[in-house]
PDB file of N, CA and C in Angstrom:
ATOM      1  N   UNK A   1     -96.189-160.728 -99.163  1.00  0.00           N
ATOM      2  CA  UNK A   1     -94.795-160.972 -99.372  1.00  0.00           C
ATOM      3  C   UNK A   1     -94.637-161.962-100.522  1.00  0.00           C
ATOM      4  N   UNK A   2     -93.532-161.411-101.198  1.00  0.00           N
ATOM      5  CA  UNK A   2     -93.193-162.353-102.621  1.00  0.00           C
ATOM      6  C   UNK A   2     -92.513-163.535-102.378  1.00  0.00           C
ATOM      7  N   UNK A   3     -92.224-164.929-102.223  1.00  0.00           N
ATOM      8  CA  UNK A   3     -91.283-165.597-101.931  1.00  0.00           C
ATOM      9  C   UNK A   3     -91.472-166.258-103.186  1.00  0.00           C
ATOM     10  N   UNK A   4     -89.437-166.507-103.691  1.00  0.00           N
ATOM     11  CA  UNK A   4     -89.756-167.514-104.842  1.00  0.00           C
ATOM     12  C   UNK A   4     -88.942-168.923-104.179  1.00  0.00           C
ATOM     13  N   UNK A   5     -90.097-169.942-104.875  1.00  0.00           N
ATOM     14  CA  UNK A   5     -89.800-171.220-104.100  1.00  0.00           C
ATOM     15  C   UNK A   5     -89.184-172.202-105.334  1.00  0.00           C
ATOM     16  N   UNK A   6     -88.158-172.633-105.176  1.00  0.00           N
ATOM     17  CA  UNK A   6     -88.207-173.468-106.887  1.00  0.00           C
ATOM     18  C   UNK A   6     -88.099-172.726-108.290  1.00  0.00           C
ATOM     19  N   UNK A   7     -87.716-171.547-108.030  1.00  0.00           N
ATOM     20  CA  UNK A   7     -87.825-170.713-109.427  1.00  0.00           C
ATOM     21  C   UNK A   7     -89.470-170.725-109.582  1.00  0.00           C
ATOM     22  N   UNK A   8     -90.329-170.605-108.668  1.00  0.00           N
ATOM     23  CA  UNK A   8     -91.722-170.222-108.620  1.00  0.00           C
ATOM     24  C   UNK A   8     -91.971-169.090-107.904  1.00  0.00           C
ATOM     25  N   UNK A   9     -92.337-167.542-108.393  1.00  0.00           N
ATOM     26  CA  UNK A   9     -92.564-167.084-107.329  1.00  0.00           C
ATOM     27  C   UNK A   9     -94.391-167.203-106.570  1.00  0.00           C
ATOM     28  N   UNK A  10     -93.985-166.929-105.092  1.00  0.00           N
ATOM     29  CA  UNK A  10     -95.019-167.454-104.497  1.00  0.00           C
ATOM     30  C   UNK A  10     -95.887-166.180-103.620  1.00  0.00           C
ATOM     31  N   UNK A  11     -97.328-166.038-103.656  1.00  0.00           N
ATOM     32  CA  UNK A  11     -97.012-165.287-102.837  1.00  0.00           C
ATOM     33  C   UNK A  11     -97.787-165.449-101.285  1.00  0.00           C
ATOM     34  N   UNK A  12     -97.165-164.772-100.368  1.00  0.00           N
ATOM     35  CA  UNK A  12     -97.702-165.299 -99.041  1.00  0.00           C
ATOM     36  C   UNK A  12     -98.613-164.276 -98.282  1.00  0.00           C
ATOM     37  N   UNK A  13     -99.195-164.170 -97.252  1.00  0.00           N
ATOM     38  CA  UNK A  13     -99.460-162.540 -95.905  1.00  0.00           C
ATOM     39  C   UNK A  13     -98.981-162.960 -94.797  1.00  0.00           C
ATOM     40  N   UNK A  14     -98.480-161.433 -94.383  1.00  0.00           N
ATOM     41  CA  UNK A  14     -98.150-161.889 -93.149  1.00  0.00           C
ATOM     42  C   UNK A  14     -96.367-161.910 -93.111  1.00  0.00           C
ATOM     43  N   UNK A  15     -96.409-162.404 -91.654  1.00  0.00           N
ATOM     44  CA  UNK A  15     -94.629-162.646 -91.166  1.00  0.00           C
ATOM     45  C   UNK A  15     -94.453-164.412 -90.971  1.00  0.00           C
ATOM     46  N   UNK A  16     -93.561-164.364 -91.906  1.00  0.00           N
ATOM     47  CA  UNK A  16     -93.534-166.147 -92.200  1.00  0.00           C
ATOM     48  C   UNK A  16     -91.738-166.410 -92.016  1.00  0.00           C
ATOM     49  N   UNK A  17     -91.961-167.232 -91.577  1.00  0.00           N
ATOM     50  CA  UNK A  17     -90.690-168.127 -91.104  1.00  0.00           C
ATOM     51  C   UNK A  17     -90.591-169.296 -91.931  1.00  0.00           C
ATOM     52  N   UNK A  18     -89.159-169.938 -92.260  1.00  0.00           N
ATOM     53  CA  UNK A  18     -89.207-171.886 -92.599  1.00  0.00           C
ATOM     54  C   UNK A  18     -90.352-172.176 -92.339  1.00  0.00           C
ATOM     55  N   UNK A  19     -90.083-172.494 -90.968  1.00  0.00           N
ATOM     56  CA  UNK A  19     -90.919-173.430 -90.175  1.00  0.00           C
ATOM     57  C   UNK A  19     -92.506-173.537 -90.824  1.00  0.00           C
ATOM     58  N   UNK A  20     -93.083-172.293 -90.839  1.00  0.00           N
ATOM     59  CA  UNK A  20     -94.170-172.008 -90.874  1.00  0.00           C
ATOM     60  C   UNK A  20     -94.736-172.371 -92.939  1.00  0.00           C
ATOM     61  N   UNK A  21     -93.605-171.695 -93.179  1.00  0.00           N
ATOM     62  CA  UNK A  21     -93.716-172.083 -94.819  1.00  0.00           C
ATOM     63  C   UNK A  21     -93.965-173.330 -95.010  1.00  0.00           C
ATOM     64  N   UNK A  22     -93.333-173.821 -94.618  1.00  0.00           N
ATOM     65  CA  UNK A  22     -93.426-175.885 -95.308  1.00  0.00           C
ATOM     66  C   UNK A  22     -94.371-176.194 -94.426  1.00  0.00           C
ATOM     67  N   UNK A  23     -95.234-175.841 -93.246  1.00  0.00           N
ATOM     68  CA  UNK A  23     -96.323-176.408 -92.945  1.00  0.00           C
ATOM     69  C   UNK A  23     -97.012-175.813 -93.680  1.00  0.00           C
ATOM     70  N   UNK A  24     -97.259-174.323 -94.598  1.00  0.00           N
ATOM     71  CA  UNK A  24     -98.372-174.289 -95.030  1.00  0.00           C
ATOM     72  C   UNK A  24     -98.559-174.987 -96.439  1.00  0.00           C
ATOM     73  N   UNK A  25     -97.181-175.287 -96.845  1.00  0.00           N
ATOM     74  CA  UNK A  25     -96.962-175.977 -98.079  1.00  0.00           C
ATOM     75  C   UNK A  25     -97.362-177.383 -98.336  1.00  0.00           C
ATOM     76  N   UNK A  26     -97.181-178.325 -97.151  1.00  0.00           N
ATOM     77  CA  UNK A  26     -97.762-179.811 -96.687  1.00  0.00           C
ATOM     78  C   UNK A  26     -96.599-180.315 -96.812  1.00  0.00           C
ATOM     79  N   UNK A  27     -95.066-179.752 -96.679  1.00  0.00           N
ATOM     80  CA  UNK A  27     -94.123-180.489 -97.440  1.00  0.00           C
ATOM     81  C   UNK A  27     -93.520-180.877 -95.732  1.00  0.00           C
ATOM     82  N   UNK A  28     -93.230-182.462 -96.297  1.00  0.00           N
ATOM     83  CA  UNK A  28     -92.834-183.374 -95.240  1.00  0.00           C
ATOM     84  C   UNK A  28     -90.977-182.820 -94.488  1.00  0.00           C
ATOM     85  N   UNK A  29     -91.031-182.302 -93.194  1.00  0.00           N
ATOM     86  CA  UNK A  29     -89.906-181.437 -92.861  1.00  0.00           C
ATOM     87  C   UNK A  29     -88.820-182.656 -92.871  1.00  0.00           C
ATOM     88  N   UNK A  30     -89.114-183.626 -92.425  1.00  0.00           N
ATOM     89  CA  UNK A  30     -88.376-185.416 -92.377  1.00  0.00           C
ATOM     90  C   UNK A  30     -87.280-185.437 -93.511  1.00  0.00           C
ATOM     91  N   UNK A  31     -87.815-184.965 -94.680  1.00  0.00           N
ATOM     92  CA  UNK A  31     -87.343-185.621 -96.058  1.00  0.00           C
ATOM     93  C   UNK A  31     -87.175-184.478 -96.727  1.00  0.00           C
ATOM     94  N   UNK A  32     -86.641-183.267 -96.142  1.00  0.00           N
ATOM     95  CA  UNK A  32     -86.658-182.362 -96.805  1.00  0.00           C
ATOM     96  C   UNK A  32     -85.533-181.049 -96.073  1.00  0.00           C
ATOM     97  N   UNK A  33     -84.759-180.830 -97.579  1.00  0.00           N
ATOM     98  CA  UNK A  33     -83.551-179.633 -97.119  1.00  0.00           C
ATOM     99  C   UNK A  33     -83.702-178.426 -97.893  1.00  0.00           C
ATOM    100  N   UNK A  34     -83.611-176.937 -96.917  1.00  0.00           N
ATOM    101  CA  UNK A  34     -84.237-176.055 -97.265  1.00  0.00           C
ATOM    102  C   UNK A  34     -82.542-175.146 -97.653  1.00  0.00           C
ATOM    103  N   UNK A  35     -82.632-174.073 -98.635  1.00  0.00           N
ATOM    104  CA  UNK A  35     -81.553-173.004 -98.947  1.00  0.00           C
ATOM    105  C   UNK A  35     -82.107-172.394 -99.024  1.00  0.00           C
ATOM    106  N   UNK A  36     -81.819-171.138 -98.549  1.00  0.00           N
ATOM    107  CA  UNK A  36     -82.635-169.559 -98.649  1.00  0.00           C
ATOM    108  C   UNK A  36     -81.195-168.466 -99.279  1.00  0.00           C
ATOM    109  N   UNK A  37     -82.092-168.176-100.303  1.00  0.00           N
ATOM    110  CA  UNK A  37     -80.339-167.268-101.415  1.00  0.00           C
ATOM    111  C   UNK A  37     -79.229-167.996-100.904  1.00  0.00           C
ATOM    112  N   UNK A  38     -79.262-169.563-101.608  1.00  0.00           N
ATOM    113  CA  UNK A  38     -78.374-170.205-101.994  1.00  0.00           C
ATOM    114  C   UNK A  38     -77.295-170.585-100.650  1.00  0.00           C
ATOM    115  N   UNK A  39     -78.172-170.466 -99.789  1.00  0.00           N
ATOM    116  CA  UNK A  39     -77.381-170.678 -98.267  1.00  0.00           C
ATOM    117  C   UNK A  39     -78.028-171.760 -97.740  1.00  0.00           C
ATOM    118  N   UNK A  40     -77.942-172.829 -97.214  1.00  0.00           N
ATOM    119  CA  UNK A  40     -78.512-173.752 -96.530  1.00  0.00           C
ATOM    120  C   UNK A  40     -79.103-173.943 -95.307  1.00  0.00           C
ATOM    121  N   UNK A  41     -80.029-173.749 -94.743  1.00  0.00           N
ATOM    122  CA  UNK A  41     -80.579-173.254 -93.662  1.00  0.00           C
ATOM    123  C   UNK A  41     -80.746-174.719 -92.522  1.00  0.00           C
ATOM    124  N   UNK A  42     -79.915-175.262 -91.710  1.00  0.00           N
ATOM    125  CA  UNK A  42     -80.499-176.036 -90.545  1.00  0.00           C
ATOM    126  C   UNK A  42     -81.762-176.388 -89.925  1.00  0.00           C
ATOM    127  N   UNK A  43     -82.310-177.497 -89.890  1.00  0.00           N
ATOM    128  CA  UNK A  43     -83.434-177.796 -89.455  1.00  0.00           C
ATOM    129  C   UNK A  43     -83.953-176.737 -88.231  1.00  0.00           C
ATOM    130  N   UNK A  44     -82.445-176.584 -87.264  1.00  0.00           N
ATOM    131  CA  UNK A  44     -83.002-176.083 -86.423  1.00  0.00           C
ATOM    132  C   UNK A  44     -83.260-174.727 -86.345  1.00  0.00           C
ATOM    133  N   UNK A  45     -82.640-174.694 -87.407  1.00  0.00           N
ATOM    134  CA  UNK A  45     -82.986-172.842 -87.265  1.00  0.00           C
ATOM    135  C   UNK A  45     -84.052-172.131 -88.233  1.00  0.00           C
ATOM    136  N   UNK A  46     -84.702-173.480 -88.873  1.00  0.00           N
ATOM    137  CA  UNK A  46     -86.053-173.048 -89.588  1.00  0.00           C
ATOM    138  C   UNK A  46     -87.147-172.215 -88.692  1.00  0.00           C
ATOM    139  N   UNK A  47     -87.438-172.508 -87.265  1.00  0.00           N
ATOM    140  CA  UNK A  47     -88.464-171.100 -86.700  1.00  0.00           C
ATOM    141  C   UNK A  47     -88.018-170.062 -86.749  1.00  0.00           C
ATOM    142  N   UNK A  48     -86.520-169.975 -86.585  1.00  0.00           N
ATOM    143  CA  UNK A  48     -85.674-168.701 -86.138  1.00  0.00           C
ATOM    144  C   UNK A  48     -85.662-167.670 -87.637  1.00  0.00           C
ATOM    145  N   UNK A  49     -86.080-168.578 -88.715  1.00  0.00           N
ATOM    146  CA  UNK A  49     -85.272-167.545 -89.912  1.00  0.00           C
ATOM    147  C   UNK A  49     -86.556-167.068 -90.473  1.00  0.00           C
ATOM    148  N   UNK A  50     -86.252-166.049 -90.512  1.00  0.00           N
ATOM    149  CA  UNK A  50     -87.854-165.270 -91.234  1.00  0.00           C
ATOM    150  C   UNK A  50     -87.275-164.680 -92.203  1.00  0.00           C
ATOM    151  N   UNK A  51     -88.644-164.980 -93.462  1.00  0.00           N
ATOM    152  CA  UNK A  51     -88.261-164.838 -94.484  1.00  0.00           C
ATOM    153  C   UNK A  51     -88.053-162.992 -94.791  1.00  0.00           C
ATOM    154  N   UNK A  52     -88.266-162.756 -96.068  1.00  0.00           N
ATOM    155  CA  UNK A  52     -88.385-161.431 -96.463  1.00  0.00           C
ATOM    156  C   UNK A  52     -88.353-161.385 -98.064  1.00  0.00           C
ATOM    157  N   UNK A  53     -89.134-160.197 -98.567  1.00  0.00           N
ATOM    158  CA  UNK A  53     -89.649-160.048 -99.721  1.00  0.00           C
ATOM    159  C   UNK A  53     -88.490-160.372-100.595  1.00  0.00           C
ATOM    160  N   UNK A  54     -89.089-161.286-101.598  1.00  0.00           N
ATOM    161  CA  UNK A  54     -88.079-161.362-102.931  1.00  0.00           C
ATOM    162  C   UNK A  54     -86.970-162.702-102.297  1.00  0.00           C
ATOM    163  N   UNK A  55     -87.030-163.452-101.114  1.00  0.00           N
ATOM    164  CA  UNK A  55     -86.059-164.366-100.763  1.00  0.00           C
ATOM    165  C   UNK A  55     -86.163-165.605-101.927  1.00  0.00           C
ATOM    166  N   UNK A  56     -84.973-166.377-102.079  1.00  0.00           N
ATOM    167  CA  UNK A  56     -85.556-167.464-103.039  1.00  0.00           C
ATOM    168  C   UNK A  56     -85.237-168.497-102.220  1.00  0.00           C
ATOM    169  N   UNK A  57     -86.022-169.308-102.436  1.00  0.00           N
ATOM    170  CA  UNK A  57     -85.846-170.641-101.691  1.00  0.00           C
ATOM    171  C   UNK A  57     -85.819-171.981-102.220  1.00  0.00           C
ATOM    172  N   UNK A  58     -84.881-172.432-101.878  1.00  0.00           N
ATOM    173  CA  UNK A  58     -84.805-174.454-102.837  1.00  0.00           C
ATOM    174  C   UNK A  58     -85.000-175.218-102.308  1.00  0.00           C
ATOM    175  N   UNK A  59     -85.962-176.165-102.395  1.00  0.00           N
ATOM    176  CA  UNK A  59     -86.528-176.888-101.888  1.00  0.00           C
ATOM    177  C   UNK A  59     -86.495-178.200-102.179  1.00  0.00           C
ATOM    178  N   UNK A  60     -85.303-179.183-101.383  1.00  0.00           N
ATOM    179  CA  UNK A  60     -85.114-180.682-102.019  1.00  0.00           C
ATOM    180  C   UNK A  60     -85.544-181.571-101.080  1.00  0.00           C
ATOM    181  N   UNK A  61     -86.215-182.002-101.636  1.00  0.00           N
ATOM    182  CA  UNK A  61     -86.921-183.054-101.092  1.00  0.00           C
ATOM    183  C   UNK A  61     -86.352-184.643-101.551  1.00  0.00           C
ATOM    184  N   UNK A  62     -86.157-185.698-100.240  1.00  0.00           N
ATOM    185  CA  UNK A  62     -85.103-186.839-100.419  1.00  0.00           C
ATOM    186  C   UNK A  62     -86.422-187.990-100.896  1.00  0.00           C
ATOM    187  N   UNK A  63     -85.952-188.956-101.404  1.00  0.00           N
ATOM    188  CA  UNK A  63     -86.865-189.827-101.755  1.00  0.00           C
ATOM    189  C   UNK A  63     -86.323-191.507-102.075  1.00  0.00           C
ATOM    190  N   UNK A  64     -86.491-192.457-101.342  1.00  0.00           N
ATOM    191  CA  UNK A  64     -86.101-193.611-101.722  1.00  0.00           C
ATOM    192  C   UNK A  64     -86.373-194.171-102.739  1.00  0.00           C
ATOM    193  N   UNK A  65     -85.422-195.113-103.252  1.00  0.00           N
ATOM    194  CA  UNK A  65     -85.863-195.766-104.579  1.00  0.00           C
ATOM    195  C   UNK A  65     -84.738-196.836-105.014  1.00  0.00           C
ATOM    196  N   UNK A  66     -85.154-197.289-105.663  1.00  0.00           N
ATOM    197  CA  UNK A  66     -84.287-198.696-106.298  1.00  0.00           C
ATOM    198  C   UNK A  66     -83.760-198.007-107.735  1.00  0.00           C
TER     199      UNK A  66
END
């Protein structure tokens, strides 16, 4: 499966969910807000949403600073 992450496309195997994406990615779920085609997806409904070929995904990640 094709997923583009960041204007990167990526590619994955298999049936992948949120959830499952950003653990295989290492990306911290704490500090981090996911959009899938420009829709914003809820923490909680990251197991529930499975992806599919060609989805794009944005990936912002929060970060403290002075």
């Amino acid at each position: 499966m094709q997923v583009i992450i960041n204007g990167q496309s990526r590619q994955f195997e298999g049936v992948l969910n949120i959830q499952s994406l950003i653990e295989q990615l290492g990306i911290d779920a704490r500090v981090c807000a996911i959009a899938r085609n420009s829709v914003v997806v809820k923490k909680e409904d990251w197991a529930h949403t499975m992806l599919e070929d060609n989805d794009r995904l944005e990936c912002l990640q929060f970060m403290g600073g002075g």
